[in-house]
C-alpha atoms as a PDB file:
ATOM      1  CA  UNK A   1     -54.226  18.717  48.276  1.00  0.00           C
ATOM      2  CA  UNK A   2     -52.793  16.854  45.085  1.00  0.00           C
ATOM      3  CA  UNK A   3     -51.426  18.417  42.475  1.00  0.00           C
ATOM      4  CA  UNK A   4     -53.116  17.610  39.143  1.00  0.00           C
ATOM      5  CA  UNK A   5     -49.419  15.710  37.755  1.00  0.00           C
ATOM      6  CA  UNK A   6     -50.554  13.601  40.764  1.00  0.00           C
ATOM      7  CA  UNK A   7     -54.000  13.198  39.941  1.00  0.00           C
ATOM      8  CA  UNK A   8     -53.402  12.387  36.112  1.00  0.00           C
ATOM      9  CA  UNK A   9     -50.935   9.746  37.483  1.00  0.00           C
ATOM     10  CA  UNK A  10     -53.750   8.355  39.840  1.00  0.00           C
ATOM     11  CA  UNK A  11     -55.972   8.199  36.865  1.00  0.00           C
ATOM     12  CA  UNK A  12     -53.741   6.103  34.506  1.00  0.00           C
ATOM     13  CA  UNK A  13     -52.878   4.097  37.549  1.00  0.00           C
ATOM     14  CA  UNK A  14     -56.252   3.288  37.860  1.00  0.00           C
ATOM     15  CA  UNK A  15     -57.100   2.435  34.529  1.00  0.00           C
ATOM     16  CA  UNK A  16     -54.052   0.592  33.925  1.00  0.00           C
ATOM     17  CA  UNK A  17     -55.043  -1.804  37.033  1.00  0.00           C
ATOM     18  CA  UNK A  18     -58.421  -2.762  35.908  1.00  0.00           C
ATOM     19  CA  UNK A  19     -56.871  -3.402  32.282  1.00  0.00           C
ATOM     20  CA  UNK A  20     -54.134  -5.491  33.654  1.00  0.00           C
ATOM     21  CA  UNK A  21     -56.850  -7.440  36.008  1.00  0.00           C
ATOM     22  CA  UNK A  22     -59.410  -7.547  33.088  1.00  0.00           C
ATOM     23  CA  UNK A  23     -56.822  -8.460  29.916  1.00  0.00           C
ATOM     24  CA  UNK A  24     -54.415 -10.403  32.144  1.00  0.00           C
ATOM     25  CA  UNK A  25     -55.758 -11.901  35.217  1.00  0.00           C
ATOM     26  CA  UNK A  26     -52.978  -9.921  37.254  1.00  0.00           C
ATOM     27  CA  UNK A  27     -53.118  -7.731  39.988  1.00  0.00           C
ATOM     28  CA  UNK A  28     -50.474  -5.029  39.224  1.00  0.00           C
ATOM     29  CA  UNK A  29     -47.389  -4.328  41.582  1.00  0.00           C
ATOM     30  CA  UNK A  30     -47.489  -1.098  42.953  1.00  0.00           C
ATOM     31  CA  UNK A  31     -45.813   1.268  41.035  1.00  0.00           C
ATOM     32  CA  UNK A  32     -42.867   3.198  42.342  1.00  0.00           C
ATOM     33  CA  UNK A  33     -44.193   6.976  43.751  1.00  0.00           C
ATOM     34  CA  UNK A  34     -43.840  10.211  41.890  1.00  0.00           C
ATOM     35  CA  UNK A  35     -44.072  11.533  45.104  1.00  0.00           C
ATOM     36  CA  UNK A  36     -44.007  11.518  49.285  1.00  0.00           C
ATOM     37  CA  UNK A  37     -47.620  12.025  49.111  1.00  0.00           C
ATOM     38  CA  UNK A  38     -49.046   9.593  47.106  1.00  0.00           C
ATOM     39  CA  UNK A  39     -47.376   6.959  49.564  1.00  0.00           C
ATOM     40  CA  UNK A  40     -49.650   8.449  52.524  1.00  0.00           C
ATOM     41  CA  UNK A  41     -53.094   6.916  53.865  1.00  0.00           C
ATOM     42  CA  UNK A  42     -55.900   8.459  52.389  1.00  0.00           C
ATOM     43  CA  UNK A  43     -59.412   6.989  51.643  1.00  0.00           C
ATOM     44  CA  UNK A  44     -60.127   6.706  47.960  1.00  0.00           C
ATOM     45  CA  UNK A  45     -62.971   6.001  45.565  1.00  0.00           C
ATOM     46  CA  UNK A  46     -62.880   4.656  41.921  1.00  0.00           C
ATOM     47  CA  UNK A  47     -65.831   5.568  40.085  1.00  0.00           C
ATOM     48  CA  UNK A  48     -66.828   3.833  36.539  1.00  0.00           C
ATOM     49  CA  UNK A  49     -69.448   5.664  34.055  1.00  0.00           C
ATOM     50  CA  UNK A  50     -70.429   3.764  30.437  1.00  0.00           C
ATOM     51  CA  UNK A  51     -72.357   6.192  28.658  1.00  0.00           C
ATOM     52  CA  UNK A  52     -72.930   8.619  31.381  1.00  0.00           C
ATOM     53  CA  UNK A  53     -74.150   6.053  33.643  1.00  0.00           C
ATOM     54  CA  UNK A  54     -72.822   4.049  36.712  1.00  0.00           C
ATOM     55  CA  UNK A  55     -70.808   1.197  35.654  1.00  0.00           C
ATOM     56  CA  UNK A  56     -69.191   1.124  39.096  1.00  0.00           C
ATOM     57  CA  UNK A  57     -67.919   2.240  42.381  1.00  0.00           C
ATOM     58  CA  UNK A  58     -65.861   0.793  45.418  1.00  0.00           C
ATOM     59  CA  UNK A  59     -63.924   2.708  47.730  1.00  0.00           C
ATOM     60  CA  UNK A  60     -62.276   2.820  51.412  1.00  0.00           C
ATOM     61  CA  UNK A  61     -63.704   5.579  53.027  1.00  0.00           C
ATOM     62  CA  UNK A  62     -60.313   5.671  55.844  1.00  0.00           C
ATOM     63  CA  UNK A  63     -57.292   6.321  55.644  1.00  0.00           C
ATOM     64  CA  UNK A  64     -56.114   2.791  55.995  1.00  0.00           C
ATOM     65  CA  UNK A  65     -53.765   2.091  53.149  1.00  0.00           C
ATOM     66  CA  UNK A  66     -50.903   3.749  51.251  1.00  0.00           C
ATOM     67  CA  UNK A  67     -53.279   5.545  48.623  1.00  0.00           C
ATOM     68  CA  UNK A  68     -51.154   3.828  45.826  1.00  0.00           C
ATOM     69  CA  UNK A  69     -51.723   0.171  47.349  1.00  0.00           C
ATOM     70  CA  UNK A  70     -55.173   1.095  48.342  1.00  0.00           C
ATOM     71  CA  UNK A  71     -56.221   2.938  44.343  1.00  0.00           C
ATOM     72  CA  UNK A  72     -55.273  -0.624  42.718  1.00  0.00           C
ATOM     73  CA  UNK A  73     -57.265  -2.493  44.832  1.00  0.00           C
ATOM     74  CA  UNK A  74     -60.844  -0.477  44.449  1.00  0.00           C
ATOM     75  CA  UNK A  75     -59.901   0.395  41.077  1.00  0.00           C
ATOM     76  CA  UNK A  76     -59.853  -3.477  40.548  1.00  0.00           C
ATOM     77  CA  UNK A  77     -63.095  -3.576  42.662  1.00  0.00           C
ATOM     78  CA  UNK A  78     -64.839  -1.035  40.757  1.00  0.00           C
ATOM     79  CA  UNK A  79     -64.601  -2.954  37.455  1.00  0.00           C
ATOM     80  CA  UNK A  80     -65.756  -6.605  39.065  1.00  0.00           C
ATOM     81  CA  UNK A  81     -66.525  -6.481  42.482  1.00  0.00           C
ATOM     82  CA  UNK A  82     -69.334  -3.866  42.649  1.00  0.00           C
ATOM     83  CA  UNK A  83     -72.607  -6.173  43.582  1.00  0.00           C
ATOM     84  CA  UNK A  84     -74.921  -3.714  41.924  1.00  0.00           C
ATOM     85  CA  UNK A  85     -73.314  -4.672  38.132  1.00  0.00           C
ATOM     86  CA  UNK A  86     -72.097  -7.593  36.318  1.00  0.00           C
ATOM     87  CA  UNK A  87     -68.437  -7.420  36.067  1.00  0.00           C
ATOM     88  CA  UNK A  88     -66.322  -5.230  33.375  1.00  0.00           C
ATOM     89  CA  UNK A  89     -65.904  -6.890  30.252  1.00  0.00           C
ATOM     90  CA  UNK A  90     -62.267  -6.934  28.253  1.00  0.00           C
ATOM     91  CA  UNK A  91     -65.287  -5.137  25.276  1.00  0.00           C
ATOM     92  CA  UNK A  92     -66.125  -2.439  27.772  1.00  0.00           C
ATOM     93  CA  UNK A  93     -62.547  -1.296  28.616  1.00  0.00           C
ATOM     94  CA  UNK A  94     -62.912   1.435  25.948  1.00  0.00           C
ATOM     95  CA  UNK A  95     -66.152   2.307  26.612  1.00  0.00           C
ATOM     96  CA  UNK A  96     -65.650   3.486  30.592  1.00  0.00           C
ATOM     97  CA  UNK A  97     -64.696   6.805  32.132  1.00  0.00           C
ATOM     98  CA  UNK A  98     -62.226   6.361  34.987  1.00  0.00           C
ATOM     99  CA  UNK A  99     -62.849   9.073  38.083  1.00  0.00           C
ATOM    100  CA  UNK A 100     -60.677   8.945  41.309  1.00  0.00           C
ATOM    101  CA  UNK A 101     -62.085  10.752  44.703  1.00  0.00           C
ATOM    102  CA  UNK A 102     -59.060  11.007  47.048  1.00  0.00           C
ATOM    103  CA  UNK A 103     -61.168  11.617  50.750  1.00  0.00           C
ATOM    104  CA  UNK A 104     -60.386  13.977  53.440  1.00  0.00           C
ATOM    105  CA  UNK A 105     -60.812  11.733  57.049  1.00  0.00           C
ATOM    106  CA  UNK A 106     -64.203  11.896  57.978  1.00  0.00           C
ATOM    107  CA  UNK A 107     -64.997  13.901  60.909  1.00  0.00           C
ATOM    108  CA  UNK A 108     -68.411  13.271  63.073  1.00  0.00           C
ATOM    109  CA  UNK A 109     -70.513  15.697  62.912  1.00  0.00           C
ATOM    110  CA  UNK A 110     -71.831  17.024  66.404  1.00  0.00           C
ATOM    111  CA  UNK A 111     -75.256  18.150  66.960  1.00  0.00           C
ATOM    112  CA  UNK A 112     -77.529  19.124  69.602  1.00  0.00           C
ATOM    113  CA  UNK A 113     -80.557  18.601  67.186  1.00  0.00           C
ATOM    114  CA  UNK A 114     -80.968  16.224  64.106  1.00  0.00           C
ATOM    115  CA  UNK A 115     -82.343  19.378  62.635  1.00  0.00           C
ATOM    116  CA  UNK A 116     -79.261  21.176  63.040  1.00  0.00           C
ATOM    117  CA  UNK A 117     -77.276  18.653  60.176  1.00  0.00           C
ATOM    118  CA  UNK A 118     -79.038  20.747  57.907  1.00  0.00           C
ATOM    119  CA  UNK A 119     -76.910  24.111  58.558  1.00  0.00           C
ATOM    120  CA  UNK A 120     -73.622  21.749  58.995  1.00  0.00           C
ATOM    121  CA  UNK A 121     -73.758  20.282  55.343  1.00  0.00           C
ATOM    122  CA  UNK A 122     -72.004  22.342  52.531  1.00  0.00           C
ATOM    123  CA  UNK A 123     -73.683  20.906  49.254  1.00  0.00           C
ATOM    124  CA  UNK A 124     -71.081  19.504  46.679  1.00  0.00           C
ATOM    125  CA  UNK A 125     -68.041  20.053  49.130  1.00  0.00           C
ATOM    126  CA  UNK A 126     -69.003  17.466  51.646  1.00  0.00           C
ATOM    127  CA  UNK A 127     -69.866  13.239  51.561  1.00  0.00           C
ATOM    128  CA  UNK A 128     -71.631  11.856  54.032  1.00  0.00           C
ATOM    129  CA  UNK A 129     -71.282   8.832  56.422  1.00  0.00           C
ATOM    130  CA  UNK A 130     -74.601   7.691  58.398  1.00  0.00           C
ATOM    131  CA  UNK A 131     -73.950   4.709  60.928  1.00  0.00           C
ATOM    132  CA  UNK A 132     -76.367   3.283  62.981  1.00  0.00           C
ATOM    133  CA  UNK A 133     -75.446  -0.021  64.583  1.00  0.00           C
ATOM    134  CA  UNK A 134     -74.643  -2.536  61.558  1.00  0.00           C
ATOM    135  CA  UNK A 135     -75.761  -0.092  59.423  1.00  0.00           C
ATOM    136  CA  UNK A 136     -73.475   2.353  57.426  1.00  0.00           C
ATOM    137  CA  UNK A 137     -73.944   4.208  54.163  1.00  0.00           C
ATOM    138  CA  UNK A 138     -71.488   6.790  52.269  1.00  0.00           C
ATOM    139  CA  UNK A 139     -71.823   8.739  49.259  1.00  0.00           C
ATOM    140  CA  UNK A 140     -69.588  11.236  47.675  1.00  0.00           C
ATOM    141  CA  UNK A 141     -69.598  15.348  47.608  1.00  0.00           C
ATOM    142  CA  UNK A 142     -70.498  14.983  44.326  1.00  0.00           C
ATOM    143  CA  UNK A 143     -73.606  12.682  43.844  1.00  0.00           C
ATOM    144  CA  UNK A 144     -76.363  15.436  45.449  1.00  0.00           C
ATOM    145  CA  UNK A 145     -74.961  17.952  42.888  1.00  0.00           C
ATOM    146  CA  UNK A 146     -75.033  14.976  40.005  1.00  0.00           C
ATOM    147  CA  UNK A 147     -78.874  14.414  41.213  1.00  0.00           C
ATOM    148  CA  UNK A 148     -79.776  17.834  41.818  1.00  0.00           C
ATOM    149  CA  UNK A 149     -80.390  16.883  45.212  1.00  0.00           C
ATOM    150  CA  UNK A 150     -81.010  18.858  48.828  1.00  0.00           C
ATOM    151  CA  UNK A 151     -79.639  18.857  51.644  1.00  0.00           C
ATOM    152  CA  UNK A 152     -82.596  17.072  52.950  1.00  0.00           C
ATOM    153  CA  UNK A 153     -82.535  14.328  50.261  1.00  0.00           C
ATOM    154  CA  UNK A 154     -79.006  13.699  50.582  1.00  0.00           C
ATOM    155  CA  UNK A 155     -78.986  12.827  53.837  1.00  0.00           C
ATOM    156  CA  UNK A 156     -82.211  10.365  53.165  1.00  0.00           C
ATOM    157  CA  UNK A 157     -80.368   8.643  50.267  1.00  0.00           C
ATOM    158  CA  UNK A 158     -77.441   8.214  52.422  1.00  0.00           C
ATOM    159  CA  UNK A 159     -79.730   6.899  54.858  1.00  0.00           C
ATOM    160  CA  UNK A 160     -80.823   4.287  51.970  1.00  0.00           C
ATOM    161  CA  UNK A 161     -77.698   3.734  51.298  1.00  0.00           C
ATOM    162  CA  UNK A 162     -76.855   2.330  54.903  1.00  0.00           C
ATOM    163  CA  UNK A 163     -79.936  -0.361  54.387  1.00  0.00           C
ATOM    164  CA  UNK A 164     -82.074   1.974  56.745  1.00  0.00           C
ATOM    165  CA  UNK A 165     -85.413   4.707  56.353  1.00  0.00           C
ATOM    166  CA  UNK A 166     -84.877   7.705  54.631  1.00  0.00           C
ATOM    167  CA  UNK A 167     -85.486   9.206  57.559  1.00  0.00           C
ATOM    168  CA  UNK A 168     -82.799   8.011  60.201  1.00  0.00           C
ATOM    169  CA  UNK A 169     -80.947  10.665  60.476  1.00  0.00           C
ATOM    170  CA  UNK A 170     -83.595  12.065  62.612  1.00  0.00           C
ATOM    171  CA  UNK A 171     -83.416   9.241  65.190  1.00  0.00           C
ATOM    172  CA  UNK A 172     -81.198   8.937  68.228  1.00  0.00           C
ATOM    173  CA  UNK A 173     -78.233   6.999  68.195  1.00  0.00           C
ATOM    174  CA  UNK A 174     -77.044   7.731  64.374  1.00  0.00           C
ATOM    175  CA  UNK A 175     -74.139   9.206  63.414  1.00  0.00           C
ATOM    176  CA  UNK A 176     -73.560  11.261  60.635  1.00  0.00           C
ATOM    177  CA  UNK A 177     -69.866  12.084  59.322  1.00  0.00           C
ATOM    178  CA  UNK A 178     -68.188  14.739  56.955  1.00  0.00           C
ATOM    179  CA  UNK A 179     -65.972  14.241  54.497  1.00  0.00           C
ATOM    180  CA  UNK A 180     -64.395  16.353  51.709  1.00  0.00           C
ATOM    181  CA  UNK A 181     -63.245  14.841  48.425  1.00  0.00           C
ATOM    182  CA  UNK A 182     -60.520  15.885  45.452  1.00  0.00           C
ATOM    183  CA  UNK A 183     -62.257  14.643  42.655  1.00  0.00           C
ATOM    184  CA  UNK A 184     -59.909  13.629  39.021  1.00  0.00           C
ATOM    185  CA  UNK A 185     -61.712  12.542  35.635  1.00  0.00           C
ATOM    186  CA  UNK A 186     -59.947  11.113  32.775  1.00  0.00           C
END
């Protein structure tokens, strides 16, 4: 667990990257730690709202950076590398609301029954992986609780969200992992 000293330096961090990429062309140098733990691997996800609504959102969902290194970088990606929006604008920099989601490994979930992911999902504490093949989707603990969503239809829009049917997490040969996320908003 962060501390929230931690997470309010995350969230300047953040912001401070896609200003410096947006205003200045520049990548910004990694910043030197407040503490031991903010120089582990973690996953992370930068999420952009303008207005209340998705500007933006790019993440690694592993462990596979230093979470400093790996914040600037989908921070950065967030504001112009999401393909679903045009990139941030130097006018829009005011406009956003920065959140950080600092991820928890993902764990598979094991099942005897596709049925049984139903009892093994905690709504609002746990994202979801589905794989299949090529195929892999993720969203965050908090989007079913943003959408008002079931367990059911979270696991179909993460099934959407790999490119497949709503309804692949019933076949054979998916896999479905957990995740738990600590969420900071500016």
């Amino acid at each position: 667990m962060l501390t929230q000293t931690e997470g309010d330096f995350l969230l300047k961090l953040a912001r401070t990257a896609i200003e410096t990429y947006i205003l200045e062309g520049q990548v910004l140098n990694v910043p030197e730690s407040p503490s031991a733990t903010l120089e582990e691997n973690m996953g992370v996800f930068v999420t952009l709202h303008e207005n209340g609504e998705l500007r933006g959102c790019i993440g690694y969902p592993e462990p596979v950076k230093p979470l400093l290194n790996a914040l600037i970088e989908v921070a950065i990606g967030a504001a112009t590398g999401d393909p679903r929006f045009a990139p941030l604008n130097s006018h829009e920099l005011k406009k956003i609301h920065v959140e950080v989601s600092v991820l928890t490994p993902p764990e598979l979930i094991v099942t005897d029954k596709p049925l049984e992911y139903l009892e093994k999902i905690n709504l609002g504490l746990d994202g979801l992986i589905i794989e299949r093949g090529i195929f892999r989707g993720l969203l965050l603990p908090q989007v079913p609780v943003e959408w008002g969503w079931d367990k059911e239809e979270f696991l179909a829009n993460t099934c959407l969200k790999a490119g497949m049917s709503p309804d692949c997490w019933l076949q054979e040969g998916v896999k479905i992992y957990s995740f738990q996320s600590q969420i900071f908003n500016e």
